[in-house]
N, C-alpha and C. Protein backbone atom coordinates (compact mmCIF):
# COMPACT_ATOMS: atom_id res chain seq x y z
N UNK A 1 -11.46 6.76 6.41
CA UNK A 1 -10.31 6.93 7.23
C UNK A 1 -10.72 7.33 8.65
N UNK A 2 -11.98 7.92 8.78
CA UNK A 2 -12.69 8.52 10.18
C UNK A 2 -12.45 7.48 11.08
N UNK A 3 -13.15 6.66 10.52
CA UNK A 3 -12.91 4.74 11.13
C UNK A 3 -12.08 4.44 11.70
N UNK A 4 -10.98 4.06 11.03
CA UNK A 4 -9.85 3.75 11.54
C UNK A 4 -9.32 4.60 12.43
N UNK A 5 -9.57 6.04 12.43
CA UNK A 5 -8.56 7.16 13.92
C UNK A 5 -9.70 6.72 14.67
N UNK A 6 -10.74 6.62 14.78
CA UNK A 6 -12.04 6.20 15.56
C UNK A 6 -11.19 4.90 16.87
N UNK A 7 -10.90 4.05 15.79
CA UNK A 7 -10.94 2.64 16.59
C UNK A 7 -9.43 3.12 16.86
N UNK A 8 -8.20 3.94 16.38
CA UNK A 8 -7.33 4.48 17.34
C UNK A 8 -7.73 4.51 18.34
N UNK A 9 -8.42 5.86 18.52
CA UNK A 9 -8.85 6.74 19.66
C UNK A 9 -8.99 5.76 20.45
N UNK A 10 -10.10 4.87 20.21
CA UNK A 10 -10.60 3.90 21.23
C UNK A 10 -10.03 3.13 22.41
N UNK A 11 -8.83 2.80 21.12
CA UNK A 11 -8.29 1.76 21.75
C UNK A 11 -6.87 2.18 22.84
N UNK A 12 -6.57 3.91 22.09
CA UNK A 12 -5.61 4.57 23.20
C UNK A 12 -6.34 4.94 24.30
N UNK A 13 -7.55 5.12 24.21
CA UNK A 13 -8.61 5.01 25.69
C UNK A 13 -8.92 4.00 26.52
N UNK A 14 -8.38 2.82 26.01
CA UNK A 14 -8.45 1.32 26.78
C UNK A 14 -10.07 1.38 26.62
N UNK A 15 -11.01 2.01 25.33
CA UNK A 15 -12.08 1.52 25.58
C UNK A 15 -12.69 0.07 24.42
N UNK A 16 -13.91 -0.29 24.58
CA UNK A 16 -13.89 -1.54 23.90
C UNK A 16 -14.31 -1.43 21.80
N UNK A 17 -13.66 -1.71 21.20
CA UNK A 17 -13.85 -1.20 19.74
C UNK A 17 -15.16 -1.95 19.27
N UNK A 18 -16.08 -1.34 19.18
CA UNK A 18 -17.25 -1.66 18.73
C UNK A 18 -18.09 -0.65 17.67
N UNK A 19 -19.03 -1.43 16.78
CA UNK A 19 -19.58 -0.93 15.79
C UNK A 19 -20.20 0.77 16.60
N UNK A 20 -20.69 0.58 17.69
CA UNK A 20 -21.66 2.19 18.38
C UNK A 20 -20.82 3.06 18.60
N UNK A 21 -19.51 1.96 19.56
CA UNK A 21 -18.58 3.50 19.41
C UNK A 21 -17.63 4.09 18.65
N UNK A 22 -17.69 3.12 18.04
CA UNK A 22 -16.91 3.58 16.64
C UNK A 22 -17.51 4.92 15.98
N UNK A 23 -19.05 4.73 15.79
CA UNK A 23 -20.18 5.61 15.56
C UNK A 23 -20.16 6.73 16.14
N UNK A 24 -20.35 6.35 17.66
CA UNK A 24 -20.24 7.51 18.32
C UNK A 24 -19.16 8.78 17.72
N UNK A 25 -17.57 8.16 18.10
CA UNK A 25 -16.59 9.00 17.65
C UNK A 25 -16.68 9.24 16.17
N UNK A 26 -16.81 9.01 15.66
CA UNK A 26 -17.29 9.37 13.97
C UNK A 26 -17.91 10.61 14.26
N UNK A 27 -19.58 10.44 14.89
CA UNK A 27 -20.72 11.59 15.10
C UNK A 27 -20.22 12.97 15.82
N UNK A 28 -19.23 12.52 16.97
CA UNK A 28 -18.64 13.20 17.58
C UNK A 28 -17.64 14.41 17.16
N UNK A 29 -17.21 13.96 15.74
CA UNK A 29 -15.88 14.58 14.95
C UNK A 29 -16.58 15.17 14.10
N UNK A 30 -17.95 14.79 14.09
CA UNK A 30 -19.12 15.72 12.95
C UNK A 30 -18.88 15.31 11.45
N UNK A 31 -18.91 13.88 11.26
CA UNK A 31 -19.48 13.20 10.44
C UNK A 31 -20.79 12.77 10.63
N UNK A 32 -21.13 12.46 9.42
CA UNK A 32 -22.07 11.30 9.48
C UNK A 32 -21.99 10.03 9.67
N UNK A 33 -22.23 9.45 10.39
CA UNK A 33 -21.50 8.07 10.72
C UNK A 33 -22.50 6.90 9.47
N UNK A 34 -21.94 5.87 9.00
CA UNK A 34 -21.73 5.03 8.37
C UNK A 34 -22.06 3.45 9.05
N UNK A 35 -23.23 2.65 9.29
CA UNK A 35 -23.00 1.57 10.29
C UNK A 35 -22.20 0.29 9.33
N UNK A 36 -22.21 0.59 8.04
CA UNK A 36 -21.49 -0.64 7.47
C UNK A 36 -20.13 -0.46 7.61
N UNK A 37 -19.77 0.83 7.28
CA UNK A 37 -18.07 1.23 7.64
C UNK A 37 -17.82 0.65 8.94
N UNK A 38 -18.47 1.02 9.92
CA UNK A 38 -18.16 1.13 10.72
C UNK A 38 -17.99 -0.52 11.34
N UNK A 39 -19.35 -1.44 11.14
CA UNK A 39 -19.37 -2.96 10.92
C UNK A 39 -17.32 -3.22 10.27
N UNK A 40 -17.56 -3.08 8.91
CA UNK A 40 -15.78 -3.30 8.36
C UNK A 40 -15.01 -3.22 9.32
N UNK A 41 -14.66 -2.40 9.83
CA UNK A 41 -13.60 -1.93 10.35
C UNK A 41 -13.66 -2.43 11.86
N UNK A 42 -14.37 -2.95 12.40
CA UNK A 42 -14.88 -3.81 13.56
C UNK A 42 -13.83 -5.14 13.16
N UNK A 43 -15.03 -5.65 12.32
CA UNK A 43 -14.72 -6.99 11.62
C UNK A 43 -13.08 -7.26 11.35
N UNK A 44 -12.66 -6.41 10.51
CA UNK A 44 -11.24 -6.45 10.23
C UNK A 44 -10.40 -6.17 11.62
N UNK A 45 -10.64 -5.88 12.32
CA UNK A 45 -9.67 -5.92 13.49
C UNK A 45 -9.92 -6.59 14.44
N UNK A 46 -10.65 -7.84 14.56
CA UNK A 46 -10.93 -8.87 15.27
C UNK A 46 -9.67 -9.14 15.39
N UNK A 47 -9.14 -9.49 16.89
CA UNK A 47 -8.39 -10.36 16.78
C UNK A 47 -7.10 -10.05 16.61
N UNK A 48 -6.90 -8.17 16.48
CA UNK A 48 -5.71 -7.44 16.08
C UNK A 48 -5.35 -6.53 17.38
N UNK A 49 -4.13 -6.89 17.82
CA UNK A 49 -3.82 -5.90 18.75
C UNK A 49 -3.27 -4.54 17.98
N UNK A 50 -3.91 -3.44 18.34
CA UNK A 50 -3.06 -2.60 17.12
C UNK A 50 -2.31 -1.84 18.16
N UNK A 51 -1.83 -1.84 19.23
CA UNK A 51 -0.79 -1.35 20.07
C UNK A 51 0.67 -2.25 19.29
N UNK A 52 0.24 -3.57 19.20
CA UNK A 52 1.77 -4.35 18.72
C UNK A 52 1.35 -3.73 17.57
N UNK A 53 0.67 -3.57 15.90
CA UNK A 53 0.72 -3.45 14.77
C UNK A 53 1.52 -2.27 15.19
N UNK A 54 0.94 -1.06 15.80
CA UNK A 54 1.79 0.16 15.43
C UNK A 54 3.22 0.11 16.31
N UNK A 55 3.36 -0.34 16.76
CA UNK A 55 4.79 -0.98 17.66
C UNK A 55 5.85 -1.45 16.57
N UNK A 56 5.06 -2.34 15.71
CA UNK A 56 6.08 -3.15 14.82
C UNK A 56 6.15 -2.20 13.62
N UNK A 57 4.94 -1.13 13.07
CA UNK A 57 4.92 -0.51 12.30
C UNK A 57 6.04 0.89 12.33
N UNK A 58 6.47 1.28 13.33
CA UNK A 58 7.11 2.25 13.88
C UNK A 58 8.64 1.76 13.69
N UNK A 59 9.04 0.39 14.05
CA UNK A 59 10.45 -0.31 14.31
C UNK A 59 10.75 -0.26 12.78
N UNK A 60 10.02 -1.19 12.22
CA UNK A 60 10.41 -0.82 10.64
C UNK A 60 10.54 0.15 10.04
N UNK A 61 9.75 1.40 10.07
CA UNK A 61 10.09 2.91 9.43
C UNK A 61 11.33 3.11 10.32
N UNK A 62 11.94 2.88 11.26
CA UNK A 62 13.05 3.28 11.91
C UNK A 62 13.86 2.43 11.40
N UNK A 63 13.89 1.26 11.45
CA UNK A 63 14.82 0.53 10.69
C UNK A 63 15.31 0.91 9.51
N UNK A 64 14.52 1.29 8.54
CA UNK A 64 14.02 1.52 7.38
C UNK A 64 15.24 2.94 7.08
N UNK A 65 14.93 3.69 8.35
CA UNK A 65 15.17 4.94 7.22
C UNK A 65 16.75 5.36 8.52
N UNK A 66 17.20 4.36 9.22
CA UNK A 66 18.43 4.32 10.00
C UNK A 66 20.40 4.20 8.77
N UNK A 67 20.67 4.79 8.62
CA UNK A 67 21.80 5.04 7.88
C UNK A 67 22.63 3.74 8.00
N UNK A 68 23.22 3.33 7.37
CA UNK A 68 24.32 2.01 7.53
C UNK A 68 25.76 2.52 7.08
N UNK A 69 26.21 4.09 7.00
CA UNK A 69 27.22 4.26 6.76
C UNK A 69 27.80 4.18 5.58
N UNK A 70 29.13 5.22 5.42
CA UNK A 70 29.24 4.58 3.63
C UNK A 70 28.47 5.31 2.41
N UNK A 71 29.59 4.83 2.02
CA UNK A 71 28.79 5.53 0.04
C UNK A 71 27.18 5.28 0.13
N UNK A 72 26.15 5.78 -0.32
CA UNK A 72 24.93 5.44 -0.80
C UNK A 72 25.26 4.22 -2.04
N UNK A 73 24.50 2.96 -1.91
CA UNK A 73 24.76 2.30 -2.91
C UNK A 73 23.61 2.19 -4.33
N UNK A 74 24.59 2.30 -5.28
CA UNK A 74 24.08 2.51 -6.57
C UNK A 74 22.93 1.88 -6.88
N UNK A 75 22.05 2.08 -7.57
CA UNK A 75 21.00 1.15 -7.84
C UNK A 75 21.03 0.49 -8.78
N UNK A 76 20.96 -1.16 -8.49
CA UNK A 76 21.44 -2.28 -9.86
C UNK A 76 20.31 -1.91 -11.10
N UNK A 77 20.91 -2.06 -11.88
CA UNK A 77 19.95 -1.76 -13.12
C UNK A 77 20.20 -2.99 -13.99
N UNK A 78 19.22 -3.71 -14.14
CA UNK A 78 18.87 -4.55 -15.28
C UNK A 78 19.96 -4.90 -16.22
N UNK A 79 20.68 -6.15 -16.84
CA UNK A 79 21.46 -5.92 -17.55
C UNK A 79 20.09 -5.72 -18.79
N UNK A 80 20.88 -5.19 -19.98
CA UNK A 80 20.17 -4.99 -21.02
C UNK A 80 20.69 -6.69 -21.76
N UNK A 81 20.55 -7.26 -22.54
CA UNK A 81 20.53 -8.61 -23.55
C UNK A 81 21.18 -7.79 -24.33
N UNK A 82 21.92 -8.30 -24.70
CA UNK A 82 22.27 -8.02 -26.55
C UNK A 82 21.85 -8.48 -27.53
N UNK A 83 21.52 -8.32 -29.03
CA UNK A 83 20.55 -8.89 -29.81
C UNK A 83 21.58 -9.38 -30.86
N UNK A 84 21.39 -10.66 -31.66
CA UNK A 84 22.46 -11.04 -32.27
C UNK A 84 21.53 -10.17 -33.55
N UNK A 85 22.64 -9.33 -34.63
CA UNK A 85 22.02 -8.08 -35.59
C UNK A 85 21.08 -9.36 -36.52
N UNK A 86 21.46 -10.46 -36.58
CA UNK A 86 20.26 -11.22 -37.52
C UNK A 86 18.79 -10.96 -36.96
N UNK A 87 19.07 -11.26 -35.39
CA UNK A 87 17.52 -10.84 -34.68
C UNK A 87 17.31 -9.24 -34.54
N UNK A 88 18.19 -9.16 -34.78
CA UNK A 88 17.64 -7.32 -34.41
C UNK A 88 16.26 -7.00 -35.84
N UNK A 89 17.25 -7.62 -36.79
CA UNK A 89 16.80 -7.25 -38.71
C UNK A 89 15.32 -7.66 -38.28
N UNK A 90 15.50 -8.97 -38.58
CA UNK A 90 14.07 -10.02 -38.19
C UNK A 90 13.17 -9.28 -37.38
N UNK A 91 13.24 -8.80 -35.99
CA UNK A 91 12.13 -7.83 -35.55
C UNK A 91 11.80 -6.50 -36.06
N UNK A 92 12.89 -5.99 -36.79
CA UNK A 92 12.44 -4.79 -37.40
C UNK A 92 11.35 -5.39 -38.57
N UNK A 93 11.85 -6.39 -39.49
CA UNK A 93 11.05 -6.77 -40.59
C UNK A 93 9.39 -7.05 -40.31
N UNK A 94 9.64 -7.87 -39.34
CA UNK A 94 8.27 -8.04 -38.53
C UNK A 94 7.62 -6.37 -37.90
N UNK A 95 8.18 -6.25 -37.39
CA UNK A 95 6.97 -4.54 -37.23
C UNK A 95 6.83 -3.95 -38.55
N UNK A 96 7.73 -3.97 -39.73
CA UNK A 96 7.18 -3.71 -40.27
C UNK A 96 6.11 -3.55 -41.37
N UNK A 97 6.24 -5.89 -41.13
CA UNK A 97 4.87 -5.90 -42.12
C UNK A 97 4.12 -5.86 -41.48
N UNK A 98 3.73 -5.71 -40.54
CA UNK A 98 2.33 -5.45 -39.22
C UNK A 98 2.20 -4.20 -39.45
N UNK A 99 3.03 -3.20 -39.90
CA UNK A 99 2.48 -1.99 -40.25
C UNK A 99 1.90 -1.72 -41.92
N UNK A 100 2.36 -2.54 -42.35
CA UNK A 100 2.11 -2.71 -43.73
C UNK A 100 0.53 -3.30 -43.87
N UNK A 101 0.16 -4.32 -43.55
CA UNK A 101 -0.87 -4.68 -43.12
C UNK A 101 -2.23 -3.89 -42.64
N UNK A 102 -1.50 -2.30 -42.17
CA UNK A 102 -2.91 -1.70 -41.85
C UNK A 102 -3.07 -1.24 -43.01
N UNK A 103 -2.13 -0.95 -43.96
CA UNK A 103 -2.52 0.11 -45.48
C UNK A 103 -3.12 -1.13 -45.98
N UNK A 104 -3.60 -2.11 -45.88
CA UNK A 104 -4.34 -3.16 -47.23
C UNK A 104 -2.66 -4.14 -48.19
């Protein structure tokens, strides 16, 4: 997780996200720094503005947790099936020669 506030930091510094300074800020926070972590987490954000990710990440938790007024609505629950009682019998019979089966 060092990593990732690392390449934060970085990038709220307008500085450039790279495997050293990634390192650096790792060493800096008094870890031990990691050069493969640190490689990952390079790699995976090629190509990622994370000013828009956390931009869009922020709109949705706001969206998300913004009220729409009104009753809270119920939560749908599954209808249950009904079993016609011939099938009900029939699966009981069946579990129970499968249990029968472990006595010999």
């Amino acid at each position: 997780m060092e990593y990732v506030y690392a390449a934060l930091l970085l990038d709220e510094a307008g500085k450039e996200i790279n495997e050293k300074s990634i390192m650096e800020v790792v060493k800096a926070a008094g870890f031990s720094p990691d050069e493969a972590k640190a490689k990952a987490v390079v790699e995976s954000l090629k190509g990622v503005n994370i000013k828009d990710v956390i931009k869009n990440a922020q709109s949705v938790h706001v969206a998300a947790s913004v009220p729409t007024g009104g009753a809270p609505h119920a939560e749908a629950k599954p209808k249950e099936e009904k079993k016609h009682p011939a099938e009900e019998a029939k699966s009981e019979e069946e579990a129970a020669g499968g249990l029968a089966s472990l006595f010999g």
